[in-house]
C-alpha atoms as a PDB file:
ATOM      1  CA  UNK A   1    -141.538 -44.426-123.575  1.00  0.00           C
ATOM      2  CA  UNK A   2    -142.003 -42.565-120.792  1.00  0.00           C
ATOM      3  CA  UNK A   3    -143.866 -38.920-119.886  1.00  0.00           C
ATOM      4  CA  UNK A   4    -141.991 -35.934-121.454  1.00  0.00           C
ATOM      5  CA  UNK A   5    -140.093 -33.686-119.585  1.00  0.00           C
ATOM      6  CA  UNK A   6    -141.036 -29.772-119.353  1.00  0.00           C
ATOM      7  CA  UNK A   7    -143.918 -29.854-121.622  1.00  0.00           C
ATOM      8  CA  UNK A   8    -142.034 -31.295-124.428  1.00  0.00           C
ATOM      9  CA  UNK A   9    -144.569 -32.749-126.839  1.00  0.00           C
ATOM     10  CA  UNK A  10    -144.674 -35.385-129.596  1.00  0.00           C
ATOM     11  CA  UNK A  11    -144.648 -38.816-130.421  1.00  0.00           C
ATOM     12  CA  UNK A  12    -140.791 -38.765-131.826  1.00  0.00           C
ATOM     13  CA  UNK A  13    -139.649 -37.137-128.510  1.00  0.00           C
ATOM     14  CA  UNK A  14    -137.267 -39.716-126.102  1.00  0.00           C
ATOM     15  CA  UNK A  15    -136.315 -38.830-122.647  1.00  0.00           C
ATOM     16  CA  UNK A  16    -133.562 -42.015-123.000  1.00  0.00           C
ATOM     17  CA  UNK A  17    -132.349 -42.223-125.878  1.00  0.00           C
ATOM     18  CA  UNK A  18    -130.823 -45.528-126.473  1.00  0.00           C
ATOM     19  CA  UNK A  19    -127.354 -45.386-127.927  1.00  0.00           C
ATOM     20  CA  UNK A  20    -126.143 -48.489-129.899  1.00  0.00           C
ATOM     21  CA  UNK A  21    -123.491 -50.374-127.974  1.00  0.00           C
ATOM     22  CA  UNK A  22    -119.743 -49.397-129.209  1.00  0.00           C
ATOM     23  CA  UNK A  23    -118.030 -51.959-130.890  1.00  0.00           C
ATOM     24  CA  UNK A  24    -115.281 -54.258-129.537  1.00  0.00           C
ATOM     25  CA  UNK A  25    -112.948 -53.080-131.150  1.00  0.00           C
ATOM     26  CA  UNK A  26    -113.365 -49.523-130.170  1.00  0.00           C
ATOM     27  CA  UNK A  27    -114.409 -50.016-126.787  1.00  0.00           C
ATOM     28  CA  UNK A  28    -110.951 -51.593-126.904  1.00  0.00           C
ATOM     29  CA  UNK A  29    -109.049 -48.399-127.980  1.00  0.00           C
ATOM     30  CA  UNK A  30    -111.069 -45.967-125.439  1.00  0.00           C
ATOM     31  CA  UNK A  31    -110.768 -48.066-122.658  1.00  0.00           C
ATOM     32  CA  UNK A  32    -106.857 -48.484-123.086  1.00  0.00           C
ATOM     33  CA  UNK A  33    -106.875 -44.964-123.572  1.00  0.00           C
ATOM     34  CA  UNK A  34    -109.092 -43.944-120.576  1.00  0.00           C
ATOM     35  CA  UNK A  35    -106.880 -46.239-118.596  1.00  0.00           C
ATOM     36  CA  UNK A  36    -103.313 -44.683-119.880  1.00  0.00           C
ATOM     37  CA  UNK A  37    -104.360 -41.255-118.702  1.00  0.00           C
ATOM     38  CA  UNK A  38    -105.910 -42.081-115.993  1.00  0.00           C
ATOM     39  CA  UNK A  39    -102.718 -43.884-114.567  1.00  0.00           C
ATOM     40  CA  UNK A  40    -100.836 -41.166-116.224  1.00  0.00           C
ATOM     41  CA  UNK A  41    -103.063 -38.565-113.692  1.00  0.00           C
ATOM     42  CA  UNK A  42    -102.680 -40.925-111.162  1.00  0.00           C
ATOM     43  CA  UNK A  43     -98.819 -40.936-110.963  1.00  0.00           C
ATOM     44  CA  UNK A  44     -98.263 -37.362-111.799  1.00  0.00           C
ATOM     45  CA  UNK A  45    -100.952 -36.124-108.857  1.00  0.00           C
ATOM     46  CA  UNK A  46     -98.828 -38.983-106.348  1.00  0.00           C
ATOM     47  CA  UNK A  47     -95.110 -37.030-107.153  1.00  0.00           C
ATOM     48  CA  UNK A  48     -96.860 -34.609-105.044  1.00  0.00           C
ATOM     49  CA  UNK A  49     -97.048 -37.029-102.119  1.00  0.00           C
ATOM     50  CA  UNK A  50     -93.094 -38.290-103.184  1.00  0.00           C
ATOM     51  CA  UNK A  51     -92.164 -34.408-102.195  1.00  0.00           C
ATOM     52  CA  UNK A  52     -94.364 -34.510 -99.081  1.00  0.00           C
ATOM     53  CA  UNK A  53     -92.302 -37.916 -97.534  1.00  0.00           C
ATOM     54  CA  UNK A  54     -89.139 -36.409 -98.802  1.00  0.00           C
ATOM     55  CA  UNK A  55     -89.973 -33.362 -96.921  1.00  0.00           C
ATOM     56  CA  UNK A  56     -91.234 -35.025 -93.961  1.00  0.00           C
ATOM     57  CA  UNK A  57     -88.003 -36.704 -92.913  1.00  0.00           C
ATOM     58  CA  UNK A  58     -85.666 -33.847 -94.546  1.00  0.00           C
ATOM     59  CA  UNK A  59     -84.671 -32.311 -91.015  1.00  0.00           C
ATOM     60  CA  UNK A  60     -83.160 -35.813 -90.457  1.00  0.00           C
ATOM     61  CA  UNK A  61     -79.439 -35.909 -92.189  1.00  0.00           C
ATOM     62  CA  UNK A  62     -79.409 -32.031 -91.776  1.00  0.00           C
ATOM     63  CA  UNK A  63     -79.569 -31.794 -88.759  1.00  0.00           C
ATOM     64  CA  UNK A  64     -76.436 -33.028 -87.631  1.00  0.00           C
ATOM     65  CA  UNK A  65     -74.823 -30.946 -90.561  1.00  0.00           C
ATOM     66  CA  UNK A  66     -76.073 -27.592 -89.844  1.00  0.00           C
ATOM     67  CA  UNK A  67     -75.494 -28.293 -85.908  1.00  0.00           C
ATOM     68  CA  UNK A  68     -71.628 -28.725 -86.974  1.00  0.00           C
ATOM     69  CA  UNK A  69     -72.266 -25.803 -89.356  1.00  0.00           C
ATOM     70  CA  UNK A  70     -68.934 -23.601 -89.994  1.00  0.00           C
ATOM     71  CA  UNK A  71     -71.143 -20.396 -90.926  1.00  0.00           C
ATOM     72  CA  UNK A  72     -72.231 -19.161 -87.208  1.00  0.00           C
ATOM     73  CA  UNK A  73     -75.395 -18.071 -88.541  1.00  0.00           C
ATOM     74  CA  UNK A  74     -76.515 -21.817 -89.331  1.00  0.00           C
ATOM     75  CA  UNK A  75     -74.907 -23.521 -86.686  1.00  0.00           C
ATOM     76  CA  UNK A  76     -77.811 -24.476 -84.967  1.00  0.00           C
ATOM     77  CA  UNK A  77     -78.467 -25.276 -81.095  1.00  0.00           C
ATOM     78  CA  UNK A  78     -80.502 -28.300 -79.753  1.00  0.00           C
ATOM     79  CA  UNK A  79     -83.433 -26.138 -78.713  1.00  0.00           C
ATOM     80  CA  UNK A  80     -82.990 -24.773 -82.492  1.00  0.00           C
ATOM     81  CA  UNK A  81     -82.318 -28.195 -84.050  1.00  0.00           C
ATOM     82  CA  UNK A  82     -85.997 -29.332 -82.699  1.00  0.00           C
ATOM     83  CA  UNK A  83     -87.653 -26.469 -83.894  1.00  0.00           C
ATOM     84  CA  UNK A  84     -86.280 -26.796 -87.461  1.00  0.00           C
ATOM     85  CA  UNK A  85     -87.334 -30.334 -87.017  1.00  0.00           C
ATOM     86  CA  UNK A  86     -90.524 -29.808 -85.418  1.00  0.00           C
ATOM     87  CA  UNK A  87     -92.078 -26.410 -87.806  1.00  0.00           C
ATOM     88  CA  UNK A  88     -92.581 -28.536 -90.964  1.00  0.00           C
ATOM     89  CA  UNK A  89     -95.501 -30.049 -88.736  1.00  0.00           C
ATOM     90  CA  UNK A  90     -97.026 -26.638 -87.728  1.00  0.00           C
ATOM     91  CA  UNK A  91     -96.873 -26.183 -91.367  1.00  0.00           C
ATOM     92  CA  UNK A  92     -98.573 -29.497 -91.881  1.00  0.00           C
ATOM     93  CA  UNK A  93    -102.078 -28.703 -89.952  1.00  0.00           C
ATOM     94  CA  UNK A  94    -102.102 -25.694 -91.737  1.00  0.00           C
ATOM     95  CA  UNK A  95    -102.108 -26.467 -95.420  1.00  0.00           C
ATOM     96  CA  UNK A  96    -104.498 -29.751 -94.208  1.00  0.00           C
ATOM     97  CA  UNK A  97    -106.723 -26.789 -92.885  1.00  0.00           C
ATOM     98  CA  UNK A  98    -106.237 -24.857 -95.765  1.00  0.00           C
ATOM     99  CA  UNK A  99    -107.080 -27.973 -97.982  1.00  0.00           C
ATOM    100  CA  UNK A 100    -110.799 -27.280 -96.870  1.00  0.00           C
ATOM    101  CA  UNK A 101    -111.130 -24.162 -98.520  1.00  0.00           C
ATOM    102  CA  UNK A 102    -109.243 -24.872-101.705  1.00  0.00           C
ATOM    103  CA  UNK A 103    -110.361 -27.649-102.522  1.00  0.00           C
ATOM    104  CA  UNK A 104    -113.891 -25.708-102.734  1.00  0.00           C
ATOM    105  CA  UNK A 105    -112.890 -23.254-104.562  1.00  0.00           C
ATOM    106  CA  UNK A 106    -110.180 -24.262-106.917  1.00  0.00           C
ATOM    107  CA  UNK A 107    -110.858 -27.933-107.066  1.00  0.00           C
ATOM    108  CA  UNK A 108    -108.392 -31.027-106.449  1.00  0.00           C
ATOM    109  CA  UNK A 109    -106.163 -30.657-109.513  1.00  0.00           C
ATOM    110  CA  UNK A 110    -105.625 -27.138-109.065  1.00  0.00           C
ATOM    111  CA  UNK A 111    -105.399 -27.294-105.381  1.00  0.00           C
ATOM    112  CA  UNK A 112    -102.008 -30.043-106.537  1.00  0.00           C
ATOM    113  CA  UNK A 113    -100.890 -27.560-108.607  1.00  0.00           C
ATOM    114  CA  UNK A 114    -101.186 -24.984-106.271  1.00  0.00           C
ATOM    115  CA  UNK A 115     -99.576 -27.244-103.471  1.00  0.00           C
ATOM    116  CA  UNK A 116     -96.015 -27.238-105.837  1.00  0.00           C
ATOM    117  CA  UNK A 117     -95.701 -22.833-104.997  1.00  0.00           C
ATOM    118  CA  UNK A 118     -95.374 -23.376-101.431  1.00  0.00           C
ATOM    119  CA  UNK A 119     -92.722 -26.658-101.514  1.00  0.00           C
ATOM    120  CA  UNK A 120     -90.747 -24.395-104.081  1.00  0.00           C
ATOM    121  CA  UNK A 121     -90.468 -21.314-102.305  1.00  0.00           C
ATOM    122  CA  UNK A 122     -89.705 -23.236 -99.070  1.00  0.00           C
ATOM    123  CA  UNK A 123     -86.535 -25.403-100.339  1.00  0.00           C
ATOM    124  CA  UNK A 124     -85.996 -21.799-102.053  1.00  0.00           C
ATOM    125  CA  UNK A 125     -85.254 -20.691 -98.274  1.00  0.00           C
ATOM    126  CA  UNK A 126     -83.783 -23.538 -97.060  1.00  0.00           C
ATOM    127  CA  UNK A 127     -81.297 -23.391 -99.995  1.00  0.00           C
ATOM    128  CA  UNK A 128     -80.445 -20.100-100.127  1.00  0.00           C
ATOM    129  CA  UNK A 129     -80.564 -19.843 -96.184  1.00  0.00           C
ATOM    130  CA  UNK A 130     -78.499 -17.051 -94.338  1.00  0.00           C
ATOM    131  CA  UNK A 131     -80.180 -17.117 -90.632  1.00  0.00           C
ATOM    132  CA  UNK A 132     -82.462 -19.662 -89.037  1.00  0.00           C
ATOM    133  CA  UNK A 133     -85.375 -17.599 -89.385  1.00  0.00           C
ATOM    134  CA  UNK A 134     -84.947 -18.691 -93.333  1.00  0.00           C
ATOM    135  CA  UNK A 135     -84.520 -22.485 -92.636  1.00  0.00           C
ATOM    136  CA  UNK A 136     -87.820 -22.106 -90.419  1.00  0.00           C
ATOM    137  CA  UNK A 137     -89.861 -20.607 -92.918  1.00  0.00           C
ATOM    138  CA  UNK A 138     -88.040 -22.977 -95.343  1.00  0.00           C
ATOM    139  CA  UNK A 139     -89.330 -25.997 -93.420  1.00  0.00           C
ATOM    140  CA  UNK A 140     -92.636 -24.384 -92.350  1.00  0.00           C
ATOM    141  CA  UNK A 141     -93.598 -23.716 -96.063  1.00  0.00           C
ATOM    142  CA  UNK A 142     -92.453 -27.154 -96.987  1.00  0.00           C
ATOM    143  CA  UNK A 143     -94.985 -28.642 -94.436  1.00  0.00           C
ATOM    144  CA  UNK A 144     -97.317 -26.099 -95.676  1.00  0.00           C
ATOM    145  CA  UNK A 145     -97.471 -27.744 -99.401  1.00  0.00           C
ATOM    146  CA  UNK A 146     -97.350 -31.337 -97.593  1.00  0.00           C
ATOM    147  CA  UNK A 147    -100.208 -30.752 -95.870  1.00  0.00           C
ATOM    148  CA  UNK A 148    -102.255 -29.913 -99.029  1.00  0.00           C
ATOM    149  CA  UNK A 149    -100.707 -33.068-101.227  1.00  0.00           C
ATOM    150  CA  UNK A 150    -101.952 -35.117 -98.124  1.00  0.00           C
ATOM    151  CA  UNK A 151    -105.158 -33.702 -98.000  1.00  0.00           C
ATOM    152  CA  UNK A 152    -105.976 -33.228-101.652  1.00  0.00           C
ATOM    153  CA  UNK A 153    -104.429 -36.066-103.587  1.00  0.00           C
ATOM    154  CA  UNK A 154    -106.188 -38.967-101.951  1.00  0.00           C
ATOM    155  CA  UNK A 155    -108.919 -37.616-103.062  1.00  0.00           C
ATOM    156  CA  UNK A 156    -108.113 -36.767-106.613  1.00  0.00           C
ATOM    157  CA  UNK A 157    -106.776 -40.145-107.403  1.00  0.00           C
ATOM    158  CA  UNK A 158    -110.123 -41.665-105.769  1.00  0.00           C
ATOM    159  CA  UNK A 159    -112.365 -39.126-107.869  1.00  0.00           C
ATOM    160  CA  UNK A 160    -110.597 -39.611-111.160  1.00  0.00           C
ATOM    161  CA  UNK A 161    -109.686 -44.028-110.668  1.00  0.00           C
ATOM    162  CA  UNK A 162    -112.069 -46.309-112.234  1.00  0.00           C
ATOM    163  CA  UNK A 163    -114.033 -48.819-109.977  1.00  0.00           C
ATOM    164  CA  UNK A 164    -111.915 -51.593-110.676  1.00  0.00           C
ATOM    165  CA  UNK A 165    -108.544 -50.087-110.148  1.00  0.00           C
ATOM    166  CA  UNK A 166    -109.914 -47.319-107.269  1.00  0.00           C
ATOM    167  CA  UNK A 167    -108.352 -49.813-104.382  1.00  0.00           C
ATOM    168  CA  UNK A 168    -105.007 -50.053-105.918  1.00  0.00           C
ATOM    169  CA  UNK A 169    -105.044 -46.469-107.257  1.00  0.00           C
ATOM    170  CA  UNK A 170    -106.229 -44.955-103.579  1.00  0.00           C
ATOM    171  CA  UNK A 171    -103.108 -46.793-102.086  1.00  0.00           C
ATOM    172  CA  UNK A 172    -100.469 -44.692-104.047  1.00  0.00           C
ATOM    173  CA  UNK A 173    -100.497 -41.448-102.691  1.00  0.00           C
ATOM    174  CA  UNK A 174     -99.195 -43.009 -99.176  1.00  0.00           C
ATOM    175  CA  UNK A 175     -96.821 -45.639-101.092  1.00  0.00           C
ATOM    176  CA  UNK A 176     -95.324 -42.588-102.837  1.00  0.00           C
ATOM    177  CA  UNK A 177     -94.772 -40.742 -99.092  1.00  0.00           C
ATOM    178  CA  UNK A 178     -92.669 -43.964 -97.960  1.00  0.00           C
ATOM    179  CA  UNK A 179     -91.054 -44.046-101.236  1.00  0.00           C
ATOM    180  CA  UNK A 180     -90.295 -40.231-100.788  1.00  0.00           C
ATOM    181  CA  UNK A 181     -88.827 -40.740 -97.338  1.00  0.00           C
ATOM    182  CA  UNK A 182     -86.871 -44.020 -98.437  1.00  0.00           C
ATOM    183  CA  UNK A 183     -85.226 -42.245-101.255  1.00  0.00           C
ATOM    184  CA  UNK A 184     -83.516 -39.444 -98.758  1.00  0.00           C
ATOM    185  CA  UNK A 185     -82.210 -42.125 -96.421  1.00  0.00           C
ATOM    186  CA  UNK A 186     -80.989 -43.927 -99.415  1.00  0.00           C
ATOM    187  CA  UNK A 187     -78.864 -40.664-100.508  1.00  0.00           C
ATOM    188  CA  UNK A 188     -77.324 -41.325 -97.732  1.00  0.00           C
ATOM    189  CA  UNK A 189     -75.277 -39.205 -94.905  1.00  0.00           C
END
């Protein structure tokens, strides 16, 4: 037994108590359980990372539409063209910059949540675009929430994976980016 802490006096008093192993069977059932939601946490923090890689190569097949746009206010110069390509990037830095801050004060979960607003209102814009000022704040917001998922997810799935799956688990959230991208060019045009 050793000293007790803040004064705390008595012979029956335990600074560690020991806690009888649980049994098989039940370390069993709340280890399968622990690893269900974790993977469950795992994958729904990554669809973050799916959007961000879908994002990230969205300017690719639209470009050549809106450049052959019918509606003059979308039809879209070269100089334009490489600015709607380019702003998701500018975007980018600046929700990895922002990443800093919230994940301080909201925390990594919330920051994912959070990261879903910005990606929202910017295919909002894009969607609903009447002027290129709209797909540029479309694509700029969109880089926005990719540059939080980049930033914040890694580190979520690391904080919440167990040892022996935090390898595999840390890999996702850039396996879900490719994925992302791959599934636009697979859509095709």
């Amino acid at each position: 037994m050793q000293e007790p802490l803040l004064g705390a006096e008595g012979p029956d008093y335990d600074t560690f108590p020991e806690k009888p192993p649980p049994s098989p069977g039940e370390r069993t059932r709340v280890g399968v359980l622990q690893s269900k939601r974790v993977l469950l946490a795992a994958f729904a923090a990554v669809l973050g990372n799916f959007s961000f890689g879908y994002s990230l190569v969205y300017a690719s097949p639209v470009i050549p539409a809106l450049e052959h746009s019918l509606d003059p206010n979308l039809s879209l110069t070269k100089t334009q063209a490489s600015w709607f390509g380019s702003v998701f990037t500018l975007g980018a830095a600046a929700g990895g910059l922002s990443a800093m801050v919230l994940n301080d004060l909201l925390g990594r979960k919330l920051s994912i949540m959070f990261s879903a607003l910005p990606s929202v209102a910017g295919y909002a814009f894009m969607a609903g675009a009447h002027g290129l000022w709209m797909l540029l704040l479309g694509r700029m917001l969109t880089g926005f929430a990719g540059g939080l998922t980049a930033a914040c997810i890694p580190v979520y799935v690391s904080e919440i994976a167990p040892p022996g799956v935090r390898g595999a688990l840390g890999a996702t959230p850039q396996l879900m980016a490719v994925f992302g991208s791959l599934s636009l060019y697979a859509l095709g045009k």
